[in-house]
N, C-alpha and C. Protein backbone atom coordinates (compact mmCIF):
# COMPACT_ATOMS: atom_id res chain seq x y z
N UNK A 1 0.85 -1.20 0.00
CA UNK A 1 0.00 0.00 0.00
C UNK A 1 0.89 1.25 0.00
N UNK A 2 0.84 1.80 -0.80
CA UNK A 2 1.72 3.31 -1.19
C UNK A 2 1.21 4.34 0.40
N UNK A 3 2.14 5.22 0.65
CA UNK A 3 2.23 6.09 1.52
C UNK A 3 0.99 7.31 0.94
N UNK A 4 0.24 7.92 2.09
CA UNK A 4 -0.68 9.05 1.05
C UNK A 4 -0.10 10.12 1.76
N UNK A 5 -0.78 10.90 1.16
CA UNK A 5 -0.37 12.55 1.83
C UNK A 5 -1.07 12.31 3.33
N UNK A 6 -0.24 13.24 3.91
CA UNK A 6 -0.03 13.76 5.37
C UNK A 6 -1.77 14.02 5.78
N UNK A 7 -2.01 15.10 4.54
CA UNK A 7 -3.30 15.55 5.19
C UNK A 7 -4.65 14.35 5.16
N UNK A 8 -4.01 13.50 4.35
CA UNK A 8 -5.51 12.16 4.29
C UNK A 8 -5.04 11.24 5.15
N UNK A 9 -3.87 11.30 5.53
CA UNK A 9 -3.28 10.32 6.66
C UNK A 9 -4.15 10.90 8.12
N UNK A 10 -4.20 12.12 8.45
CA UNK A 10 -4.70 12.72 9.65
C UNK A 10 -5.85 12.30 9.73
N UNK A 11 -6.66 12.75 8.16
CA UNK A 11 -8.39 12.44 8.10
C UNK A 11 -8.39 11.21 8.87
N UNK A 12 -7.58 10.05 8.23
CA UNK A 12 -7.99 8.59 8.57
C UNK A 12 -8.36 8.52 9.99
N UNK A 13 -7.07 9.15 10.39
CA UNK A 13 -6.53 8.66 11.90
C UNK A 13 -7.90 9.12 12.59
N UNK A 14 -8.86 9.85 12.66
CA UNK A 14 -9.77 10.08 13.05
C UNK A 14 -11.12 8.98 12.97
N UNK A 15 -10.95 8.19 12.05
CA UNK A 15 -11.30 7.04 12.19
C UNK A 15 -11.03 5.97 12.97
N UNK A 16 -9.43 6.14 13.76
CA UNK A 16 -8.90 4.72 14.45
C UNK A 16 -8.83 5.43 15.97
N UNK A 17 -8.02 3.96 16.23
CA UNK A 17 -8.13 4.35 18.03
C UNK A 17 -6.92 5.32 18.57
N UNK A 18 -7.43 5.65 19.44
CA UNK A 18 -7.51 6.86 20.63
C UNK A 18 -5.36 6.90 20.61
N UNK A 19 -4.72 7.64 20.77
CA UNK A 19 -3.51 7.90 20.68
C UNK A 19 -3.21 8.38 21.89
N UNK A 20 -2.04 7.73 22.33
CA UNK A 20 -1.50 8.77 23.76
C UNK A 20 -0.19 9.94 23.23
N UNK A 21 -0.02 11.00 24.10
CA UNK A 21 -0.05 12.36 23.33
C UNK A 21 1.87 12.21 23.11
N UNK A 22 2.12 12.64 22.13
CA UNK A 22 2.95 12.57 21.37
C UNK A 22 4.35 13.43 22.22
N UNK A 23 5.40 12.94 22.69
CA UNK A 23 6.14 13.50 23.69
C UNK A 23 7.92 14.40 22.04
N UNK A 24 8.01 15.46 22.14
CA UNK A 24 8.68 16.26 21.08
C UNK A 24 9.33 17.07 21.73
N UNK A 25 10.50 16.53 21.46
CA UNK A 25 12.26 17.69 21.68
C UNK A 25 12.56 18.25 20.68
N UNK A 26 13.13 19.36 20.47
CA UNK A 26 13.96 20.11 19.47
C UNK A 26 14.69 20.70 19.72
N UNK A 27 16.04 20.55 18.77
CA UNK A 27 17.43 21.60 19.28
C UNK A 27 17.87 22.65 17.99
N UNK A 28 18.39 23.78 18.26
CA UNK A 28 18.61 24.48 17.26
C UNK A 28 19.68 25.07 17.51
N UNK A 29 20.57 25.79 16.56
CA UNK A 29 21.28 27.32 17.08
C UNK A 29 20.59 28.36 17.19
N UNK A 30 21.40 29.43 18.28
CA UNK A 30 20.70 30.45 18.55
C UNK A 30 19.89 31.17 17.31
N UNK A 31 21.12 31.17 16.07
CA UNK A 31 20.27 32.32 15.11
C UNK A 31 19.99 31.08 14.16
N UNK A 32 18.23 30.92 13.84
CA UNK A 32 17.46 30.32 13.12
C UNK A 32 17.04 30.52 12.15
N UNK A 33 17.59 31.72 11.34
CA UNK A 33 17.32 32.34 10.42
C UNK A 33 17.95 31.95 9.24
N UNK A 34 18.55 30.87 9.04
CA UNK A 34 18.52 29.51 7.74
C UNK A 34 17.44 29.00 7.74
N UNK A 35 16.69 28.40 8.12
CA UNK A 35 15.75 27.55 8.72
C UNK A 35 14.29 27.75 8.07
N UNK A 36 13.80 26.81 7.47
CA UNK A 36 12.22 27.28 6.71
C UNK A 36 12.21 27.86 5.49
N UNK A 37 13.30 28.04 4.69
CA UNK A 37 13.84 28.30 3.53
C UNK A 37 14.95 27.65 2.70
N UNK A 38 14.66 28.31 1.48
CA UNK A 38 15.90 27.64 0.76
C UNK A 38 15.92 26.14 0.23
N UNK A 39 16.77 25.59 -0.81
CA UNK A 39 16.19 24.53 -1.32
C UNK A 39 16.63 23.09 -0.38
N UNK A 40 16.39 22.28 -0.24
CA UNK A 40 16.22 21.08 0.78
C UNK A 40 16.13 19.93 0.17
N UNK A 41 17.06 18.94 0.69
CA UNK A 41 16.71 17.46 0.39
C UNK A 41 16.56 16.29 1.55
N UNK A 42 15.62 15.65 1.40
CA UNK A 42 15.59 14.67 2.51
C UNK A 42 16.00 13.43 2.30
N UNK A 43 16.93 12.74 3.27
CA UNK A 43 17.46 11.46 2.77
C UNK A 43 17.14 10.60 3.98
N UNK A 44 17.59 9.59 3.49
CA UNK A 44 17.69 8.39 5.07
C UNK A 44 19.18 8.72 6.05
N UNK A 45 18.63 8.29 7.12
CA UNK A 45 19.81 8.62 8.27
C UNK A 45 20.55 7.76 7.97
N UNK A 46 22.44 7.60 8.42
CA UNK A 46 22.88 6.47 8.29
C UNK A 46 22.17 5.48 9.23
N UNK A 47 22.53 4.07 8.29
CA UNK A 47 22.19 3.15 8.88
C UNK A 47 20.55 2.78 8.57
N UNK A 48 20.20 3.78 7.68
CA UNK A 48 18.34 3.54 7.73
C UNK A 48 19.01 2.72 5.83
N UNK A 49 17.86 2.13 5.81
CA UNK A 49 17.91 1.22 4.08
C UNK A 49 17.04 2.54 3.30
N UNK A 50 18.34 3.46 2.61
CA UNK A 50 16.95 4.44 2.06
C UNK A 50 16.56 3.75 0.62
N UNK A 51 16.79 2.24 0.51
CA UNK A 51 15.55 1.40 -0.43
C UNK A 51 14.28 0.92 -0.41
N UNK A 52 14.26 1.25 1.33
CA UNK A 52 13.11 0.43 2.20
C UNK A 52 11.64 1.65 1.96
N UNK A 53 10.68 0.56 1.53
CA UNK A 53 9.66 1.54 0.96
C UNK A 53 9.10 2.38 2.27
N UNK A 54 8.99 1.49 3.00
CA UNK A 54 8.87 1.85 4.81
C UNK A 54 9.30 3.35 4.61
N UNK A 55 10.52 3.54 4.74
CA UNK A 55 12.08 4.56 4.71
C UNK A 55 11.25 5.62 3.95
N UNK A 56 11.19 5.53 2.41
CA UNK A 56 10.82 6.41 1.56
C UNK A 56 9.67 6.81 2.32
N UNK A 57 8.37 6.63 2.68
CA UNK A 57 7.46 7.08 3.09
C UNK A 57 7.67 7.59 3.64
N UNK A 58 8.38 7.63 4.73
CA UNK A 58 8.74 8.37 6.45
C UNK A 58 9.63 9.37 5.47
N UNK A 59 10.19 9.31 4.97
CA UNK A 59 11.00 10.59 4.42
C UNK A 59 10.18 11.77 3.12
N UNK A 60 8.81 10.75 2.54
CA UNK A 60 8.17 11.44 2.07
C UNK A 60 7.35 12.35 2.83
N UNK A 61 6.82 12.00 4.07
CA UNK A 61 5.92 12.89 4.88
C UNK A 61 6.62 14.15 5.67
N UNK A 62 7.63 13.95 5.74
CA UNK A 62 8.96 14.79 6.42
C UNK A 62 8.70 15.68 5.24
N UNK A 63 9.11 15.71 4.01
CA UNK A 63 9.08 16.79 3.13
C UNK A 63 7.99 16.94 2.62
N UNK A 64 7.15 16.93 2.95
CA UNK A 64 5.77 17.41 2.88
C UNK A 64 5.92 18.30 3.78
N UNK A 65 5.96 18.32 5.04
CA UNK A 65 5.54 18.90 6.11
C UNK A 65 6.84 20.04 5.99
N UNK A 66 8.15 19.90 5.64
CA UNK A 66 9.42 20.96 5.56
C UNK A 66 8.86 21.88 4.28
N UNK A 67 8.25 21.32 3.02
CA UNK A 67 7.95 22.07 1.95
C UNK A 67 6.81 23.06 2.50
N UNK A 68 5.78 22.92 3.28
CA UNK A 68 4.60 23.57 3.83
C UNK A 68 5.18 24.42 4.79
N UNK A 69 6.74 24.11 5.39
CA UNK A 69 6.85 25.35 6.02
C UNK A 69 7.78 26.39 5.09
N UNK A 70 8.00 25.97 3.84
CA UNK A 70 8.87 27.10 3.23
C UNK A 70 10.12 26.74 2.49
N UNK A 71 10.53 25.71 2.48
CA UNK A 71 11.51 24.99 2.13
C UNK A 71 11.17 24.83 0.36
N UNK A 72 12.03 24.56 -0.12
CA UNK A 72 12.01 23.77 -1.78
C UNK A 72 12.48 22.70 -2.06
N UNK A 73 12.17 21.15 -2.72
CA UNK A 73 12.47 20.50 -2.71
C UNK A 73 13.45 20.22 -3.55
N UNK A 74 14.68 19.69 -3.27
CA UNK A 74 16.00 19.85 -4.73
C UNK A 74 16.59 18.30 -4.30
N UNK A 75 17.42 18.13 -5.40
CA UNK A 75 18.30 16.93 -5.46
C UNK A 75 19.27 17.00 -4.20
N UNK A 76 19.98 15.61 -3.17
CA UNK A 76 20.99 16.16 -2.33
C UNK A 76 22.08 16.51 -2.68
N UNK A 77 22.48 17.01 -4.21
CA UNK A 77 23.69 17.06 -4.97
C UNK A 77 23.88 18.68 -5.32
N UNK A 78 22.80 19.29 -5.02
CA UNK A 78 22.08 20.73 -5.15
C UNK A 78 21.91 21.65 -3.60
N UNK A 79 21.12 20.95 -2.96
CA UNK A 79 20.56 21.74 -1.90
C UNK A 79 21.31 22.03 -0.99
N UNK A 80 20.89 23.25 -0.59
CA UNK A 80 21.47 24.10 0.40
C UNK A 80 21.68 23.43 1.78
N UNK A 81 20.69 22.91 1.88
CA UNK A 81 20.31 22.01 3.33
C UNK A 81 19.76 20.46 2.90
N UNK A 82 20.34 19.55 3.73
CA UNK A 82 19.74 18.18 4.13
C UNK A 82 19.21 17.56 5.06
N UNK A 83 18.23 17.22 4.90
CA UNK A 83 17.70 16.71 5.98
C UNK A 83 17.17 15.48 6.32
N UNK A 84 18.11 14.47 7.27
CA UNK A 84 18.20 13.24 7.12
C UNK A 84 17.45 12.37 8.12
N UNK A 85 16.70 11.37 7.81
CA UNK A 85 15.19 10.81 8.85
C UNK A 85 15.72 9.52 9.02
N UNK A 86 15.71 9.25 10.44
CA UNK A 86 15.87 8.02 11.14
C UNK A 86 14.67 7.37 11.91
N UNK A 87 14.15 6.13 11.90
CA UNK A 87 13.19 5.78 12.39
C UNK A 87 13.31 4.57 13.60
N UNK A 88 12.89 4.55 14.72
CA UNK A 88 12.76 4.02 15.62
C UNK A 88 11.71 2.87 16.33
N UNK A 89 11.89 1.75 16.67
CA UNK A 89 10.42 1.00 17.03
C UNK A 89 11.16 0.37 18.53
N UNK A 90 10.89 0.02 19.14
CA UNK A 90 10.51 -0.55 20.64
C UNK A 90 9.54 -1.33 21.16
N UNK A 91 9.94 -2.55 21.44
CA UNK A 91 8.37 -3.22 21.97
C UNK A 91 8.76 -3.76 23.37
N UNK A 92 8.17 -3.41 23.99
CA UNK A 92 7.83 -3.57 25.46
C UNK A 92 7.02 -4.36 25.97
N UNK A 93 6.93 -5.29 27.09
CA UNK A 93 5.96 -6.03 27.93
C UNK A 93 5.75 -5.55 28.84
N UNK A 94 4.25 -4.51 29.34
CA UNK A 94 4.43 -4.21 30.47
C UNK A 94 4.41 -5.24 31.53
N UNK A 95 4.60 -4.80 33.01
CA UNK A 95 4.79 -5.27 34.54
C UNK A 95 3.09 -5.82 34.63
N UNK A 96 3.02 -6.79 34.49
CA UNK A 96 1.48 -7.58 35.40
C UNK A 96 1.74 -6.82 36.87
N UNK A 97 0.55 -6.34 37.18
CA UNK A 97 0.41 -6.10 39.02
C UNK A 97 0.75 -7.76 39.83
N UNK A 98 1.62 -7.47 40.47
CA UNK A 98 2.20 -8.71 40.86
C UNK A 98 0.81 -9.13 42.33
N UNK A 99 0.12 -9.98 41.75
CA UNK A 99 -1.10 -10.91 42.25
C UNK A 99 -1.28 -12.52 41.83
N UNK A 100 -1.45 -13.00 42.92
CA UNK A 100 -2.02 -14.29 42.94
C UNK A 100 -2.98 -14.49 41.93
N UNK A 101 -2.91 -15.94 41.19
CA UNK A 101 -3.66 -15.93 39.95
C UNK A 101 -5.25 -16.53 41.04
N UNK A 102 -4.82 -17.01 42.05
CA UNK A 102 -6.15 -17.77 42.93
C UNK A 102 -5.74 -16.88 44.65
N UNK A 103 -6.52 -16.79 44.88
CA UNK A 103 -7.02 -15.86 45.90
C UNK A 103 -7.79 -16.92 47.20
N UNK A 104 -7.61 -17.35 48.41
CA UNK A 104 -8.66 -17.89 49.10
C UNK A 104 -8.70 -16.87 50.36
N UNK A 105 -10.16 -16.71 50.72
CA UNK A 105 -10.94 -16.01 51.85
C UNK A 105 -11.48 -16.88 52.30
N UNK A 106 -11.30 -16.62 53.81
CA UNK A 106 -11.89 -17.34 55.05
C UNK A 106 -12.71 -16.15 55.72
N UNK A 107 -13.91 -16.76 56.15
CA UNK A 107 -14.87 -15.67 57.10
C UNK A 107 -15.45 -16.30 58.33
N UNK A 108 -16.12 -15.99 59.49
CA UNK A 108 -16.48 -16.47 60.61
C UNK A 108 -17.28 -15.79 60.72
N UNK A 109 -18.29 -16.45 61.55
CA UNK A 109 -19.24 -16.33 62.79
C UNK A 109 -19.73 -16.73 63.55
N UNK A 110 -19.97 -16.04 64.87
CA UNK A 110 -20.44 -16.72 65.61
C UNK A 110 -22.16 -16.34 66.18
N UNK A 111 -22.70 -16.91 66.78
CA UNK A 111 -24.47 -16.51 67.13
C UNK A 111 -24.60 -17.65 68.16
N UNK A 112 -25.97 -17.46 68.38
CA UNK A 112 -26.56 -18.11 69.58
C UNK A 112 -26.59 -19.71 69.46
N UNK A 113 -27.06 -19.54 67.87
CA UNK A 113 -26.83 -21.22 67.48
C UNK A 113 -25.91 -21.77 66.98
N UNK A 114 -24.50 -21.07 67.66
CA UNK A 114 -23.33 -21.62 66.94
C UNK A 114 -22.42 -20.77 66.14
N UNK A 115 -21.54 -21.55 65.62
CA UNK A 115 -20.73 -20.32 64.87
C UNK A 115 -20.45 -20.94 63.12
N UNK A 116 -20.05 -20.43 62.55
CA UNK A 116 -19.83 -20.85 60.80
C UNK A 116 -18.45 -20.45 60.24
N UNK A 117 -17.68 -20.76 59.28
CA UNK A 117 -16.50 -21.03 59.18
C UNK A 117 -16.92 -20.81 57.51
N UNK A 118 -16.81 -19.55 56.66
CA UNK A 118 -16.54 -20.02 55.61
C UNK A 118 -15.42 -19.79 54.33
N UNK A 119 -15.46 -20.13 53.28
CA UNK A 119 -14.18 -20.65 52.67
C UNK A 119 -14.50 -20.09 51.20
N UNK A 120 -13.95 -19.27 50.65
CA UNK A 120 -14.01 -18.82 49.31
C UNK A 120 -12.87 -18.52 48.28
N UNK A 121 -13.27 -18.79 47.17
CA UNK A 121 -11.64 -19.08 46.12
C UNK A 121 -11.82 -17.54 45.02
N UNK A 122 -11.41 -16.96 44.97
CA UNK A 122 -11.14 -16.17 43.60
C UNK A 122 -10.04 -16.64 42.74
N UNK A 123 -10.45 -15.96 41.21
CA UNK A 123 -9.43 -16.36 40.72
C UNK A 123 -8.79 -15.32 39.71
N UNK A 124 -7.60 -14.68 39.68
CA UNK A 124 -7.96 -13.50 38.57
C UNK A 124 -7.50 -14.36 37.39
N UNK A 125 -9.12 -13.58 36.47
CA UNK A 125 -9.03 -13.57 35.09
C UNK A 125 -8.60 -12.37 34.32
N UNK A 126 -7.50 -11.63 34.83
CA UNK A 126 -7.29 -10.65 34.39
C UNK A 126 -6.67 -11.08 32.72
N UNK A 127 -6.70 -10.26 31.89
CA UNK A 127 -5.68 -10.76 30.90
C UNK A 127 -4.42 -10.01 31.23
N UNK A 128 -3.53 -10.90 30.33
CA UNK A 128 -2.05 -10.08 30.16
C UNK A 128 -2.12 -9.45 29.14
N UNK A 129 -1.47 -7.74 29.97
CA UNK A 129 -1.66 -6.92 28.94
C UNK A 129 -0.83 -6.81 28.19
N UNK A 130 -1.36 -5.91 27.00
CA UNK A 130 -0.97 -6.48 25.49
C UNK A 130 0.68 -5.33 25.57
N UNK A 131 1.65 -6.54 24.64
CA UNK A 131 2.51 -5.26 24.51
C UNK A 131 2.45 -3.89 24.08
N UNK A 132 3.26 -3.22 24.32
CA UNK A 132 3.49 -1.48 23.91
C UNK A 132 4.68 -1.17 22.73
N UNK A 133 4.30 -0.85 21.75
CA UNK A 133 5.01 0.08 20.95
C UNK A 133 5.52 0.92 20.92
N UNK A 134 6.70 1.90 21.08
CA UNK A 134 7.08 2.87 21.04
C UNK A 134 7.88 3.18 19.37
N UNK A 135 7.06 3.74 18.94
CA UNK A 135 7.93 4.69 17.84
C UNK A 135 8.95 5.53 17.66
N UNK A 136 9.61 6.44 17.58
CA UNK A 136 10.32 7.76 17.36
C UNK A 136 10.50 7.67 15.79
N UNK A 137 10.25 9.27 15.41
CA UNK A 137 10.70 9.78 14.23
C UNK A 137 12.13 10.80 14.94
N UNK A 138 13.42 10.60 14.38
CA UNK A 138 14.32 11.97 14.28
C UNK A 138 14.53 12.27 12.96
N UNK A 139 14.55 13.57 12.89
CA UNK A 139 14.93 14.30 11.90
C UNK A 139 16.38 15.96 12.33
N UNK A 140 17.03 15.36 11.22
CA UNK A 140 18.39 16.31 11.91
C UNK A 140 18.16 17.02 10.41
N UNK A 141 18.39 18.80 10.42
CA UNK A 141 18.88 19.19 9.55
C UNK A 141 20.31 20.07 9.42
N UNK A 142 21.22 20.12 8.74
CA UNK A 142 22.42 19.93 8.27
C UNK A 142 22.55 21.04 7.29
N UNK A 143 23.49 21.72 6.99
CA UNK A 143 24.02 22.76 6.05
C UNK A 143 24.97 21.46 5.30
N UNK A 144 24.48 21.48 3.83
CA UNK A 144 24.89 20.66 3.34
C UNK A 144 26.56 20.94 2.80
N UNK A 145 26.85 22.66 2.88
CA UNK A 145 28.03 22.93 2.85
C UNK A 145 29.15 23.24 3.45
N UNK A 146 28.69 23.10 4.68
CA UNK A 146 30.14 23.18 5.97
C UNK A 146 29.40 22.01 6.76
N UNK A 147 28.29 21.04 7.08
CA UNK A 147 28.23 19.94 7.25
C UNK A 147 27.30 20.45 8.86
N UNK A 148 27.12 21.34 9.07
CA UNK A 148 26.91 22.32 10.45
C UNK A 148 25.37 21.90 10.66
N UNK A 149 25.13 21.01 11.80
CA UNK A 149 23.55 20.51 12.16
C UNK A 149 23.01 22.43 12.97
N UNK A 150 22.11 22.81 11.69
CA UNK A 150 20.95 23.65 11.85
C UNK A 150 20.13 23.15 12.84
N UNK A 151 19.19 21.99 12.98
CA UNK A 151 18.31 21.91 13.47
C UNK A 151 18.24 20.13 13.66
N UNK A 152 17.63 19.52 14.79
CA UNK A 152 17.44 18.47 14.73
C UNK A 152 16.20 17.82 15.96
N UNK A 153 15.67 17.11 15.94
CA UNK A 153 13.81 16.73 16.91
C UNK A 153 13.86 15.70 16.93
N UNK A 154 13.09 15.28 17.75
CA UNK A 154 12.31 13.68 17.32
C UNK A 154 11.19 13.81 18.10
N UNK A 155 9.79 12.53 18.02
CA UNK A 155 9.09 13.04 18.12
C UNK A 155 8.75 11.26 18.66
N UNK A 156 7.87 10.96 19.99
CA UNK A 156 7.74 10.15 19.50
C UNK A 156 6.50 9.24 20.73
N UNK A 157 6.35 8.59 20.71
CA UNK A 157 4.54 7.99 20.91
C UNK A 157 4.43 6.55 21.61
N UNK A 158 4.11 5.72 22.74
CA UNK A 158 4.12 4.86 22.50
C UNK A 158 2.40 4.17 22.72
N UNK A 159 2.18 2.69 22.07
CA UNK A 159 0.75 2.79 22.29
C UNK A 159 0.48 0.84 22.25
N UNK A 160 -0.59 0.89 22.02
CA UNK A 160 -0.58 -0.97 22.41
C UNK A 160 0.13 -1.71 20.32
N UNK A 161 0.75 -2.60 20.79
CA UNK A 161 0.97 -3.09 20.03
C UNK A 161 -0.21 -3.97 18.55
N UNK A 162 -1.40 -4.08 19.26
CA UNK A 162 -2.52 -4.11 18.90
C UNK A 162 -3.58 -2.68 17.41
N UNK A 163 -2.37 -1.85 18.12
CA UNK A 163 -3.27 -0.39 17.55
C UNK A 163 -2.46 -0.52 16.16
N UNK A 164 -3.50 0.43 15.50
CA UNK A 164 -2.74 0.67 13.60
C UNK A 164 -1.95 1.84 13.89
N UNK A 165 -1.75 2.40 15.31
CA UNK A 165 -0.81 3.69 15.41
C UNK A 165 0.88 2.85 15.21
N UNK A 166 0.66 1.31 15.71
CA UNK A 166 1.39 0.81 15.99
C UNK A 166 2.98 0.83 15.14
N UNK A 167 2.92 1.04 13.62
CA UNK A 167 3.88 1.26 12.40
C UNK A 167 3.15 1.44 11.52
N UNK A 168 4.01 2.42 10.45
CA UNK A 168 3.53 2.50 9.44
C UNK A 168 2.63 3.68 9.39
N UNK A 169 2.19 4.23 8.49
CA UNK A 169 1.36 5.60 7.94
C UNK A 169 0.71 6.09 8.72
N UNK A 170 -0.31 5.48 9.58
CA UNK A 170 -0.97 6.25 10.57
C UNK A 170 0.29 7.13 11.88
N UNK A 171 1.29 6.01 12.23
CA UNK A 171 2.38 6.85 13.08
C UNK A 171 2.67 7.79 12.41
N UNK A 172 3.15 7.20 11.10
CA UNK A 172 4.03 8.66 10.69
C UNK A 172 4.14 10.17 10.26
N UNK A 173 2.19 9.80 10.45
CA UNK A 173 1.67 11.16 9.84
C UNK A 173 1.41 11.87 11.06
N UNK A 174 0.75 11.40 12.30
CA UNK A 174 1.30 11.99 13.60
C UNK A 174 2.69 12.24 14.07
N UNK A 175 3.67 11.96 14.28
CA UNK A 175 5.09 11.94 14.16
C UNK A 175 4.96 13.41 14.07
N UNK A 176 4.93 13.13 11.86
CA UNK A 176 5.54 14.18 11.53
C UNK A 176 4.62 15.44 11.96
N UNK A 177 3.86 15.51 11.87
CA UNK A 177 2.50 16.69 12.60
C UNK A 177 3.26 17.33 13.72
N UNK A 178 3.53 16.30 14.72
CA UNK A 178 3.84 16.72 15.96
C UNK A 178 5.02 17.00 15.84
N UNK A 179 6.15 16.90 15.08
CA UNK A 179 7.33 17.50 15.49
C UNK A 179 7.56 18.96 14.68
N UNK A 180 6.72 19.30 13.29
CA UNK A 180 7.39 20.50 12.98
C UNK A 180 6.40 21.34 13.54
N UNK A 181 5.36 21.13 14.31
CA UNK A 181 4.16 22.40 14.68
C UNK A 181 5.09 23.14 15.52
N UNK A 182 4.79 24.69 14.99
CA UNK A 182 5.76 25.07 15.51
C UNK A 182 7.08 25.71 15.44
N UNK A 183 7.68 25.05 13.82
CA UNK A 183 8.76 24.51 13.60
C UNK A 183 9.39 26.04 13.72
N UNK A 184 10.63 26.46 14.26
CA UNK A 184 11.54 25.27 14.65
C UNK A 184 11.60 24.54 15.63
N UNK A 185 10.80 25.66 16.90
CA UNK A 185 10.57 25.34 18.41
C UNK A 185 11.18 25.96 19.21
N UNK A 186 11.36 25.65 20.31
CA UNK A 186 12.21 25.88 21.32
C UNK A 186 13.20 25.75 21.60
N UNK A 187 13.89 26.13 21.08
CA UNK A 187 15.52 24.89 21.47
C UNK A 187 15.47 24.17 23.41
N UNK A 188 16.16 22.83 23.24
CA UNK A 188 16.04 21.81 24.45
C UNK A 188 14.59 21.64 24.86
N UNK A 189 13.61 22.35 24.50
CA UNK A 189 12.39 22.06 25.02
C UNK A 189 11.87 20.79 24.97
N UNK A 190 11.11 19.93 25.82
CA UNK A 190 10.29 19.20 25.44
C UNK A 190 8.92 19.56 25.80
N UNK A 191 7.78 19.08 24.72
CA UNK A 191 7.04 19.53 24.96
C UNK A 191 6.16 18.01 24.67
N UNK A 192 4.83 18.59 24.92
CA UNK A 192 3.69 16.88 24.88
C UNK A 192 2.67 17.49 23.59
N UNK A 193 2.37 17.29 22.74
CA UNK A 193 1.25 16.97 21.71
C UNK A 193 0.47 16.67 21.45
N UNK A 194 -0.62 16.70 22.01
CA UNK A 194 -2.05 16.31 22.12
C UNK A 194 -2.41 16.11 20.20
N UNK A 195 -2.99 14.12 19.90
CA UNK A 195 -3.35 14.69 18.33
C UNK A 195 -4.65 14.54 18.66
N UNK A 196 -5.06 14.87 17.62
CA UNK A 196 -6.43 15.49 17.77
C UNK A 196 -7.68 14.28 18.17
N UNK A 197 -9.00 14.50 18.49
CA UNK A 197 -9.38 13.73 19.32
C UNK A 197 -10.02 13.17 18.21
N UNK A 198 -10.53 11.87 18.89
CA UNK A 198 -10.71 10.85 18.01
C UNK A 198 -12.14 10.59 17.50
């Protein structure tokens, strides 16, 4: 299934389940005034397969979202600036509340006609909960001619392994949402991202 634009990726997501809010750092130099201009290319980070269709997508929604703030899209053999996308996954088991799967209660009483003794079993049917996903998108940008990191974020989410936030298009169109709003940011800030409700 081909990657779609950013903005029909959001529509969807309003169709699926509920997202926990998107946690986004950004670092910059003081003077930001490269930044949001000028022509731009986006590549894979080292170490990412920039053959991997996965890859291309995540780097297509990145320049979507850099072109909408002002940027131009050029060859990396051309552009002024590069800007290179690394992608991240994590799967986690959370901690079971540490409980007895069987439970026994004893109760008493006593009365005029005696006393009673009784005996009861629980059992938890809790399920085990489902693993957790964690994503990150980073994106570093780079002066492609003295090699000098302008700007660099990541952005990133974690949620049940179960969910379609889990990889793939629906993350990445939140991701990228949540890390350039804003753009460039704060420098060291982190901030939390509420996406939009469901």
């Amino acid at each position: 299934m081909r990657w779609l634009p950013l903005a029909i990726m959001l529509s969807l997501a309003g169709c699926a389940t509920p997202l926990s809010p998107v946690e986004v750092t950004r670092f910059h130099l003081p003077d930001s005034a490269a930044l949001g201009h000028g022509t731009l290319a986006v590549v894979a980070a080292p170490g990412a397969d920039p053959a991997s269709l996965e890859q291309q997508g995540w780097q297509a929604l990145v320049a979507e979202r850099l072109v909408a703030l002002g940027y131009t899209s050029a060859p990396a053999d051309s552009a002024t600036q590069i800007a290179t996308v690394a992608v991240t996954r994590e799967t986690s088991q959370p901690a079971q509340p540490a409980r007895s799967p069987v439970q026994v209660g004893v109760s008493g009483a006593t009365g005029s006609y005696g006393s009673g003794l009784g005996l009861g079993l629980s059992f938890n049917l809790s399920p085990k909960p489902a693993p957790q996903v964690t994503t990150q998108l980073a994106v570093t940008i780079r002066d492609r001619a003295s090699g000098t990191t302008l700007w660099e974020g990541r952005s990133r989410f974690t949620v049940a392994a179960t969910s379609p936030y889990a990889g793939g298009q629906l993350a990445g169109a939140q991701l990228a949402s949540a890390l350039f709003a804003g753009f460039p940011g704060q420098s060291g800030e982190t901030i939390t991202v509420q996406p939009p409700a469901q």
